[in-house]
N, C-alpha and C. Protein backbone atom coordinates (compact mmCIF):
# COMPACT_ATOMS: atom_id res chain seq x y z
N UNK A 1 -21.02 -8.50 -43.68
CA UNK A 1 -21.26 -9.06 -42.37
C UNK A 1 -22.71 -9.54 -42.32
N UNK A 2 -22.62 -10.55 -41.98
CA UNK A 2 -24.19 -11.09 -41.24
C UNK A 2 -24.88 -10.90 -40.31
N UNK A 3 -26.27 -11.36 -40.14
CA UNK A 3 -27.16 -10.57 -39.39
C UNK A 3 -26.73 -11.51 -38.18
N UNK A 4 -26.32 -12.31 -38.12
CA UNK A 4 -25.47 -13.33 -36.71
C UNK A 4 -23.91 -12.62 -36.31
N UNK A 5 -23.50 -11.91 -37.49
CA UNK A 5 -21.99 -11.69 -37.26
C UNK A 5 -21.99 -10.14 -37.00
N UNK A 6 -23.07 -9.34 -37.12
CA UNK A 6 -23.33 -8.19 -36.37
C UNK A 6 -23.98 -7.98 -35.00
N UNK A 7 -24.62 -9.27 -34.97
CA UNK A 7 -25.21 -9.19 -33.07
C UNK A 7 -24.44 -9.35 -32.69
N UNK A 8 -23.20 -10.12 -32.69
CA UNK A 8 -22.13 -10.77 -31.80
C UNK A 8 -21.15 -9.43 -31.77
N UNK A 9 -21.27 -8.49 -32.49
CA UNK A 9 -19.88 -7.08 -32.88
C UNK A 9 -19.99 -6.82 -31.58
N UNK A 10 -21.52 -6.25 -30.98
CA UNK A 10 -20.96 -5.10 -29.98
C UNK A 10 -20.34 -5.69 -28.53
N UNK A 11 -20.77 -6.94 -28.44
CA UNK A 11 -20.45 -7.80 -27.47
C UNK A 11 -18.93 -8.10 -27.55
N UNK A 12 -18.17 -8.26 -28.81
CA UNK A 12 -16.58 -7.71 -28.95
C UNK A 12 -16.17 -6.74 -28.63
N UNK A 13 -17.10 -5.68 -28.80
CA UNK A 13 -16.77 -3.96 -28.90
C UNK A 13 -16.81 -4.32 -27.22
N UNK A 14 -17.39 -4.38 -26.71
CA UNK A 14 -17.85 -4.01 -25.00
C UNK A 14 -16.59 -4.71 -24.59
N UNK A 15 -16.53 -6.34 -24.99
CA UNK A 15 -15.27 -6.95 -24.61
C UNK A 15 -13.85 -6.14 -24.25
N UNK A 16 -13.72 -6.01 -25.33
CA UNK A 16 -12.37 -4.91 -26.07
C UNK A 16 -12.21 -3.64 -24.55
N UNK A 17 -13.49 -3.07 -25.24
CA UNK A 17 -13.71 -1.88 -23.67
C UNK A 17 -13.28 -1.92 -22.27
N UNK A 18 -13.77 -3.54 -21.80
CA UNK A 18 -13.33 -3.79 -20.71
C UNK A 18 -12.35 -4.07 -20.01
N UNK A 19 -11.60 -5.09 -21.24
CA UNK A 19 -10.21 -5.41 -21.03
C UNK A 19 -9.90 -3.58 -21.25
N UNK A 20 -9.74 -3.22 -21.52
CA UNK A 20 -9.01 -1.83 -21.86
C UNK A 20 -9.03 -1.16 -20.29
N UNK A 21 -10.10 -1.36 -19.78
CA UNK A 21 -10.40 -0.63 -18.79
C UNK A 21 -10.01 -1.06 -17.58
N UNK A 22 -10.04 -2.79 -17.56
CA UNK A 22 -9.12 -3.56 -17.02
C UNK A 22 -6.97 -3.32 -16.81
N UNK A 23 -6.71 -2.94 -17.80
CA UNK A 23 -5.49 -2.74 -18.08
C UNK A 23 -5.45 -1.32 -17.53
N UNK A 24 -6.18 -0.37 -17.50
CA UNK A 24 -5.83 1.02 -17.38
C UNK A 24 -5.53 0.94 -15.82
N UNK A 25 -7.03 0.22 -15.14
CA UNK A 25 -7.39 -0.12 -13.48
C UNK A 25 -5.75 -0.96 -13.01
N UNK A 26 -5.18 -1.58 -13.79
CA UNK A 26 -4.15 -2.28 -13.32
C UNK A 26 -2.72 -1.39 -13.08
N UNK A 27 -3.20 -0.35 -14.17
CA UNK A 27 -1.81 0.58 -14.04
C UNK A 27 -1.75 1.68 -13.29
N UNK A 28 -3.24 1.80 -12.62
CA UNK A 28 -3.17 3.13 -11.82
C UNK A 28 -2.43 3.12 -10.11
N UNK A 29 -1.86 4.09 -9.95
CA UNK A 29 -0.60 4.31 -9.10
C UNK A 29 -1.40 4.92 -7.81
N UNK A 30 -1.37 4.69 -6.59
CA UNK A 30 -2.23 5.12 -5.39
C UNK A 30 -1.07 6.26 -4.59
N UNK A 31 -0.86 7.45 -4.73
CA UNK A 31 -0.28 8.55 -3.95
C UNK A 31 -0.90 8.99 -2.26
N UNK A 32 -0.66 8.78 -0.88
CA UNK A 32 -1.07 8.87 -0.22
C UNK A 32 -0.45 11.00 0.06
N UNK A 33 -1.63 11.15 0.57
CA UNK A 33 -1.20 13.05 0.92
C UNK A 33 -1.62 13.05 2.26
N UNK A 34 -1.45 13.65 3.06
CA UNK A 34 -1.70 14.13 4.44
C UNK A 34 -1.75 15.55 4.10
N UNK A 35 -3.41 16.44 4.08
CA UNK A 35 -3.51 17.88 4.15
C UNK A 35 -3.05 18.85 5.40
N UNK A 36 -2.17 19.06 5.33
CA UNK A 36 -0.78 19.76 6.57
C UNK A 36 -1.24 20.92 6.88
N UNK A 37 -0.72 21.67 7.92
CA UNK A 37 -1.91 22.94 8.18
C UNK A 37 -1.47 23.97 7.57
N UNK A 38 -0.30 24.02 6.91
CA UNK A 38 0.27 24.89 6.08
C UNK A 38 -0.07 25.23 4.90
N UNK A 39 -1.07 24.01 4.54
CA UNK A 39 -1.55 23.55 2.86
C UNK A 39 -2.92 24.02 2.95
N UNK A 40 -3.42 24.95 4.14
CA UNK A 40 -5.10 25.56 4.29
C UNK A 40 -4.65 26.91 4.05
N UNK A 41 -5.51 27.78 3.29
CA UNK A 41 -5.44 29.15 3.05
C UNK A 41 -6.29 29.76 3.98
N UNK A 42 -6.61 31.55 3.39
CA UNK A 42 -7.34 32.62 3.95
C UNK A 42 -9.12 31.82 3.54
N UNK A 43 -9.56 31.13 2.92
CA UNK A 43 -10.42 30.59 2.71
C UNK A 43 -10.93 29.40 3.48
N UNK A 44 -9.95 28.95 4.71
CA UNK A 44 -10.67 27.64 5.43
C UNK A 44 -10.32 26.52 4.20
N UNK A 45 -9.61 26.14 3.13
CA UNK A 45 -9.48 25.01 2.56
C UNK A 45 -8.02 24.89 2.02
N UNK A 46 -8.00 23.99 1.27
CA UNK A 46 -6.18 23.82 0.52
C UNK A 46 -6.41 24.54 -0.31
N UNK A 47 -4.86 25.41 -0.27
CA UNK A 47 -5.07 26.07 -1.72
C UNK A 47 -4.15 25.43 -2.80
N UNK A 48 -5.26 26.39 -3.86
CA UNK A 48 -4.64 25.47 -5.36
C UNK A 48 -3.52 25.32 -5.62
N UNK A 49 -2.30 25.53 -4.83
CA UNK A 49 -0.66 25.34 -5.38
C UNK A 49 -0.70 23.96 -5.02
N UNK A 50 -0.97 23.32 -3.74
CA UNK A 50 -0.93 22.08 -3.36
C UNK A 50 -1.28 21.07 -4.21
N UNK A 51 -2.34 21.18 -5.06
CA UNK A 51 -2.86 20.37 -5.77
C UNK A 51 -1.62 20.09 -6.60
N UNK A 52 -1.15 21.29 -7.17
CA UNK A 52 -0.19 20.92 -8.33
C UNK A 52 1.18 20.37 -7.55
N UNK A 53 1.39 20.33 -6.47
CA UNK A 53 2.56 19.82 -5.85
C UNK A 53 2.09 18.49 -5.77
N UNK A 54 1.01 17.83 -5.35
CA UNK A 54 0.79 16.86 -5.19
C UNK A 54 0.58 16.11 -6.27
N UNK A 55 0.00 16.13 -7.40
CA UNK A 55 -0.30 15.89 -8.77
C UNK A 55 1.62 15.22 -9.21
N UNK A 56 2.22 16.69 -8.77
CA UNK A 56 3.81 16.25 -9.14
C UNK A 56 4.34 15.45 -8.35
N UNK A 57 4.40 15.48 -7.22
CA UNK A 57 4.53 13.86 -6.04
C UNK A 57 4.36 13.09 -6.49
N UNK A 58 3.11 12.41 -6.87
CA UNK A 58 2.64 11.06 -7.09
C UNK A 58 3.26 11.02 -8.56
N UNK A 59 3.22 12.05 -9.59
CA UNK A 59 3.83 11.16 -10.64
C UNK A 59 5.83 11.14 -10.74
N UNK A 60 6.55 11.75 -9.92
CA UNK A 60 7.64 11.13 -9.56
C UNK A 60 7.51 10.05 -8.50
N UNK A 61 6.40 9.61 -7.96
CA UNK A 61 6.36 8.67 -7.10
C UNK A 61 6.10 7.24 -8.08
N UNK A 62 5.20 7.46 -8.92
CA UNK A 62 4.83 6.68 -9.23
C UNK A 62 5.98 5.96 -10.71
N UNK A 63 6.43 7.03 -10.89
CA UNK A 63 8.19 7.24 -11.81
C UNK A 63 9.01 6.00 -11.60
N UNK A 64 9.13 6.49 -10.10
CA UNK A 64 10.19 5.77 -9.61
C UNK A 64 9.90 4.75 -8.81
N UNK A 65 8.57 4.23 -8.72
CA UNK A 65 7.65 2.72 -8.15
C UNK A 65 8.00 1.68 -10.06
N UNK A 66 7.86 2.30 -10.95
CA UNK A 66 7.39 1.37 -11.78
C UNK A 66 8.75 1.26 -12.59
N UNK A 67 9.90 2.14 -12.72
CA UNK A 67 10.79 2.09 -13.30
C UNK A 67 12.18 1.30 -13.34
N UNK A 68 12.91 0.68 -14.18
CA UNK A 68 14.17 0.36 -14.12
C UNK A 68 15.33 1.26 -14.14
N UNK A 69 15.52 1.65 -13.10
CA UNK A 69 16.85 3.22 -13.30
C UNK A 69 17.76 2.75 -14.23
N UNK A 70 18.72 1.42 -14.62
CA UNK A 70 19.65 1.14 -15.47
C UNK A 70 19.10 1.80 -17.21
N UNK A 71 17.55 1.65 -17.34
CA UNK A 71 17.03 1.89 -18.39
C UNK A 71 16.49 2.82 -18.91
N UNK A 72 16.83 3.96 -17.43
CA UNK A 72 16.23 5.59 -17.95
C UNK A 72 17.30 6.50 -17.47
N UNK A 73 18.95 5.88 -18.13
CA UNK A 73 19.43 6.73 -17.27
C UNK A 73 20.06 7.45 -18.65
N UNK A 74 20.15 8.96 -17.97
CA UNK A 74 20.15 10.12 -19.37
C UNK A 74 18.79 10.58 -19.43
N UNK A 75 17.86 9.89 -19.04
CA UNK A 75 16.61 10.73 -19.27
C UNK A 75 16.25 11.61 -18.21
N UNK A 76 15.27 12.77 -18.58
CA UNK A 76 14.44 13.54 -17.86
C UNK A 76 13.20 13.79 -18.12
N UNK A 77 12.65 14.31 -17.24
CA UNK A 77 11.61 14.84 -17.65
C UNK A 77 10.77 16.14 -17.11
N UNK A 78 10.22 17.18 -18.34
CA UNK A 78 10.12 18.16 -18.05
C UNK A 78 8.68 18.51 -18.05
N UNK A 79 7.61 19.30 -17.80
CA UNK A 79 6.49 19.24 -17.63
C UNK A 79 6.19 21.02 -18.91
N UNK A 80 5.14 20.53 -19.50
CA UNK A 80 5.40 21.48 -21.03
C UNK A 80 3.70 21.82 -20.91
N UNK A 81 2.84 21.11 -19.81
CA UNK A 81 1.51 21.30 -19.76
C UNK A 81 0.66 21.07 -18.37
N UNK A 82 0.29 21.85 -17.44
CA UNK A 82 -0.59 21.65 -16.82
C UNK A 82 -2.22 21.68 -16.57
N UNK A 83 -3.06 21.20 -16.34
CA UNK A 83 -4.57 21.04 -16.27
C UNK A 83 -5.21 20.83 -15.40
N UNK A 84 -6.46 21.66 -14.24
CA UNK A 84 -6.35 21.03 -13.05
C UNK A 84 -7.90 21.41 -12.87
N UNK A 85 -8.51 20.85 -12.61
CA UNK A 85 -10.21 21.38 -12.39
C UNK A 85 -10.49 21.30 -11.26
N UNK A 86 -10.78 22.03 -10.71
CA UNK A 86 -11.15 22.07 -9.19
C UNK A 86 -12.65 21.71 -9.05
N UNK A 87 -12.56 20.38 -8.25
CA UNK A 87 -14.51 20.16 -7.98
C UNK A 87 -15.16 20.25 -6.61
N UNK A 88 -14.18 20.29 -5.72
CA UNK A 88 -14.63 20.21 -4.25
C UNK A 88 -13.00 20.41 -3.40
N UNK A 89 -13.34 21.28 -2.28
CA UNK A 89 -12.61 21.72 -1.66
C UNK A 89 -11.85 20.43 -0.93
N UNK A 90 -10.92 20.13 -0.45
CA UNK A 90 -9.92 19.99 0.47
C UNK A 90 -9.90 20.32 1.80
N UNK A 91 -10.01 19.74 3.07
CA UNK A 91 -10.16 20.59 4.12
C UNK A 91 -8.81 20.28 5.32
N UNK A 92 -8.83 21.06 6.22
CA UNK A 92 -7.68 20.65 7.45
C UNK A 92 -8.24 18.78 7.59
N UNK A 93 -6.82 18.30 8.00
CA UNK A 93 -7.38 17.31 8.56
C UNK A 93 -7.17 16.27 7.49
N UNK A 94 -7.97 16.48 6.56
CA UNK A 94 -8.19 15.36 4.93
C UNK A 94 -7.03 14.63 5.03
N UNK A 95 -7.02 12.93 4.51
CA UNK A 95 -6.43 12.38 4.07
C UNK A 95 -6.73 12.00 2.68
N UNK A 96 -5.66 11.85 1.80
CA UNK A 96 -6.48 12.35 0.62
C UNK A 96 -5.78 10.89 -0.13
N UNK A 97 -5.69 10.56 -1.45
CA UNK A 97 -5.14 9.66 -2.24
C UNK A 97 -5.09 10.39 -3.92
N UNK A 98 -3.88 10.36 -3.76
CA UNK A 98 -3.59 10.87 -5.79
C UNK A 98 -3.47 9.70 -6.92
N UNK A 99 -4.44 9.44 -7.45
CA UNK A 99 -4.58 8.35 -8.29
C UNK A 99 -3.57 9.07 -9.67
N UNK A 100 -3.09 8.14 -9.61
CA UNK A 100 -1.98 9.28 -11.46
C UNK A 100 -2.19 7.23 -12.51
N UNK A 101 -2.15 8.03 -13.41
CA UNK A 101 -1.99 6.92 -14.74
C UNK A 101 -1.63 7.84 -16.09
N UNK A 102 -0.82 6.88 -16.49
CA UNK A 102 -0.48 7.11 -18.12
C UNK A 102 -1.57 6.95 -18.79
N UNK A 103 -2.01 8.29 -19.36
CA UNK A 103 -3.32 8.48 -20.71
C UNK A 103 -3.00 7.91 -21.98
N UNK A 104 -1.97 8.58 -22.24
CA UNK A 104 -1.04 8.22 -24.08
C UNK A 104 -0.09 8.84 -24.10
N UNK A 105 1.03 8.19 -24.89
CA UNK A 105 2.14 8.45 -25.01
C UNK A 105 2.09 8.32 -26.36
N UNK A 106 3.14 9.76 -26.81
CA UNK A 106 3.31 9.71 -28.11
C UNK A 106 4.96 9.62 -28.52
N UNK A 107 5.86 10.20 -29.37
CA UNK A 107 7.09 9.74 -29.41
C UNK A 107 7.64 10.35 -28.51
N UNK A 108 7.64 11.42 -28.19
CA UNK A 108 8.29 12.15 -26.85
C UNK A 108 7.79 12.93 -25.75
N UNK A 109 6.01 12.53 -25.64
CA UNK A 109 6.09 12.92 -24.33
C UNK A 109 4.51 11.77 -23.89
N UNK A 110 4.39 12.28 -22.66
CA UNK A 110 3.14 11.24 -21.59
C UNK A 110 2.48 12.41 -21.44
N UNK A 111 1.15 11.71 -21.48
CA UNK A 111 0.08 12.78 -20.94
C UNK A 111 -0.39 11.71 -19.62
N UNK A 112 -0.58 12.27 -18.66
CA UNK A 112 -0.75 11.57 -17.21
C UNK A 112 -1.75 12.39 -16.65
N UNK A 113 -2.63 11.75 -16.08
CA UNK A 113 -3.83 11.66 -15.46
C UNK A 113 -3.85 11.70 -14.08
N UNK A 114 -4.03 12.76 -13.15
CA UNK A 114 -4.18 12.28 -11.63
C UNK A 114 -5.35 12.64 -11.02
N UNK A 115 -5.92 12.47 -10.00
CA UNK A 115 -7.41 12.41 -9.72
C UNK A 115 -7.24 12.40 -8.08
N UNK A 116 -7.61 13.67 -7.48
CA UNK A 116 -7.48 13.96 -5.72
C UNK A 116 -8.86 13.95 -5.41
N UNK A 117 -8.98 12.48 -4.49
CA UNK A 117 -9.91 12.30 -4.11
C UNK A 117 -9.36 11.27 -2.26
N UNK A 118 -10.79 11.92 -1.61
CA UNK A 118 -10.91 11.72 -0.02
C UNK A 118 -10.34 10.07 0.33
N UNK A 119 -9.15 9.67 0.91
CA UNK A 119 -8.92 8.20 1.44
C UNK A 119 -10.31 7.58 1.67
N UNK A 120 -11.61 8.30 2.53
CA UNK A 120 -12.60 7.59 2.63
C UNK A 120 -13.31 7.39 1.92
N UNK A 121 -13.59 7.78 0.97
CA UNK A 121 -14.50 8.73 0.05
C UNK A 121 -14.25 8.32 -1.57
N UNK A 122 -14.11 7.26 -2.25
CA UNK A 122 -13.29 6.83 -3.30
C UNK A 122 -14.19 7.53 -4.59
N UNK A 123 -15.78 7.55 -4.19
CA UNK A 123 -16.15 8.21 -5.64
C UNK A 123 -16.35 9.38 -5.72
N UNK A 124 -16.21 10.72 -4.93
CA UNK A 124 -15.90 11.84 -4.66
C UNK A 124 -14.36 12.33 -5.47
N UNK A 125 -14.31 13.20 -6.68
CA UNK A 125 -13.13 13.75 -7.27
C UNK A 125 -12.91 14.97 -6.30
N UNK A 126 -12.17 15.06 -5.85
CA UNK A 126 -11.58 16.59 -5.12
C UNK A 126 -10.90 17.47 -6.39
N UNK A 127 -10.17 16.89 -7.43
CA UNK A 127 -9.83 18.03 -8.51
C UNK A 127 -8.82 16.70 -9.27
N UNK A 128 -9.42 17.22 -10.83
CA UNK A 128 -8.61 16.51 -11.94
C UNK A 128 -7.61 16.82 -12.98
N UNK A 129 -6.48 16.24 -12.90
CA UNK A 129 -5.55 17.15 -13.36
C UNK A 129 -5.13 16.38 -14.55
N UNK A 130 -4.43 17.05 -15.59
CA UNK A 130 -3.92 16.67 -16.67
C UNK A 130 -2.70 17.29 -16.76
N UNK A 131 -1.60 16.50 -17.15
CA UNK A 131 -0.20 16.98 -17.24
C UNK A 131 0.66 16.20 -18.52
N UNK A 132 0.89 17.26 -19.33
CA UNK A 132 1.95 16.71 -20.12
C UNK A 132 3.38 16.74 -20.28
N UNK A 133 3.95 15.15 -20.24
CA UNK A 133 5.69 15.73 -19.65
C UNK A 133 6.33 15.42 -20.61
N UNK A 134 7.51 15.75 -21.07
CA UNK A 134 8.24 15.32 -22.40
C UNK A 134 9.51 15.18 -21.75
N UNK A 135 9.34 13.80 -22.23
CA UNK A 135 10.82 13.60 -22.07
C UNK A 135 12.10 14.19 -22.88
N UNK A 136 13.12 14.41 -21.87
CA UNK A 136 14.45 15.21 -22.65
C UNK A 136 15.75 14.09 -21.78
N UNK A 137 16.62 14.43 -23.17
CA UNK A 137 18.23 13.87 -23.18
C UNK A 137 18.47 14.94 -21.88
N UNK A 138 19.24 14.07 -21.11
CA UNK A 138 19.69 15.22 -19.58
C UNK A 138 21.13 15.37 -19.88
N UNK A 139 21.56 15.29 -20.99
CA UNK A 139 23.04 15.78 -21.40
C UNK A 139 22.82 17.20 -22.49
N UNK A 140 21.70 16.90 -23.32
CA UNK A 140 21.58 17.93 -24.04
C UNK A 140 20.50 18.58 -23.91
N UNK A 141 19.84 18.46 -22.56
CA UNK A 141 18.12 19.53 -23.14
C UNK A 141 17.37 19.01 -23.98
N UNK A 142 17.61 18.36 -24.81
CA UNK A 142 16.62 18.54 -25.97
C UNK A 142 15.53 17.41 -25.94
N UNK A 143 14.29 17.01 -26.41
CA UNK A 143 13.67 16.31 -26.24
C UNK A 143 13.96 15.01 -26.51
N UNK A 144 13.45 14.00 -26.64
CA UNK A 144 14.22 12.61 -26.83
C UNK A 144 12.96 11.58 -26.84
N UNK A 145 13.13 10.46 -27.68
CA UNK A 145 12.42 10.04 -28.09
C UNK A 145 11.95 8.72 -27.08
N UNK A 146 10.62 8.61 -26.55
CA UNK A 146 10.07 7.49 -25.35
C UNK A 146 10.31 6.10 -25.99
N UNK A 147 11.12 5.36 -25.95
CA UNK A 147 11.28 3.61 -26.52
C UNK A 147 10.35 2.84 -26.25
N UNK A 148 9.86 1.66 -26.26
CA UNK A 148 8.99 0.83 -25.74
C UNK A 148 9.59 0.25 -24.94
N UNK A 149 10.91 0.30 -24.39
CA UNK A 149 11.16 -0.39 -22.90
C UNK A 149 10.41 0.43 -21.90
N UNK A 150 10.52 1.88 -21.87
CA UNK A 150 9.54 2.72 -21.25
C UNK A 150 8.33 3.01 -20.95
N UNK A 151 7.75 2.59 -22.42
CA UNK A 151 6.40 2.86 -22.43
C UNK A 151 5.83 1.58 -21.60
N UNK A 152 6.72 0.56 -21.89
CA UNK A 152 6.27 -1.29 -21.44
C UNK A 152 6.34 -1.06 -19.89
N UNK A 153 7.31 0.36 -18.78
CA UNK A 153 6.95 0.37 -17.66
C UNK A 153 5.74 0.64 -17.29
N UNK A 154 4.89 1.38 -17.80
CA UNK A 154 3.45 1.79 -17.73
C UNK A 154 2.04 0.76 -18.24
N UNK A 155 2.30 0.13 -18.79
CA UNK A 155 1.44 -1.01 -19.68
C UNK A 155 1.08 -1.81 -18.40
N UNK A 156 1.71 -1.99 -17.35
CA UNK A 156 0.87 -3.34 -16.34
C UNK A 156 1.92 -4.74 -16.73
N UNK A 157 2.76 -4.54 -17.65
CA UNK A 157 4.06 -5.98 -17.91
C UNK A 157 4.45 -6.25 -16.39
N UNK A 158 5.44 -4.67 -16.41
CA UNK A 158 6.28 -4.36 -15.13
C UNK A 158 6.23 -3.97 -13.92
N UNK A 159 4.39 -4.17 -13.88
CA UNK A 159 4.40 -3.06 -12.79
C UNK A 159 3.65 -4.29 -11.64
């Protein structure tokens, strides 16, 4: 490589980055929550079960926003991993938004990304979760392999 054909690399590299980041921004799924007074604990805030209910909302919401049912039918999906970091409380009242996106997919399962943060408040994380779901045959249990008609619902083609 040349000393002309290495200045120009990182300016590809950054390129590359952006579109990437571009495509990710295109696929992310907006979950609306209303914090219910049932969803406040002995602590004055939401407690942590909600998070994981909501985390699971938005990504059957977002399932069944981006999907062709003729093309996932027999499939399921089962959840084999949860991840959830708590950064700031939740309060009565909150209107909140569950951002979920597809991280990577490998042959049989999604790792999905959701991010609870304030309707007003967009650069504030309320808690970040990581979930891995594997898909399974819903005739036999058993795991089953993700096609690229599937994976192509998540990519920004179909959505």
């Amino acid at each position: 490589m040349t000393a002309k054909e290495s200045d120009k690399a990182p300016d590809t590299q950054a390129s590359a980055q952006e579109e990437t980041q571009k495509v990710r921004e295109s696929t992310r799924f907006h979950h609306p929550v209303a914090v219910a007074d049932e969803d406040i604990d002995g602590n004055g805030h939401v407690n942590n079960i909600c998070y994981l209910r909501w985390v699971q909302d938005a990504a059957v919401a977002h399932w069944r926003a981006v999907i062709n049912r003729e093309a996932v039918q027999g499939l399921s999906w089962v959840v084999v991993r949860h991840e959830i970091d708590y950064k700031r409380p939740a309060l009565p009242g909150d209107r909140l938004v569950v951002r979920t996106w597809i991280a990577e997919v490998t042959a049989a399962t999604m790792e999905r990304i959701c991010e609870v943060r304030r309707e007003h408040d967009e650069h504030t994380v309320l808690a970040k979760a990581r979930t891995i779901w594997c898909a399974i045959d819903a005739k036999s249990g058993r795991p089953r392999r993700i096609g690229p008609d599937i994976k192509s619902f998540f990519s920004g083609a179909s959505s």
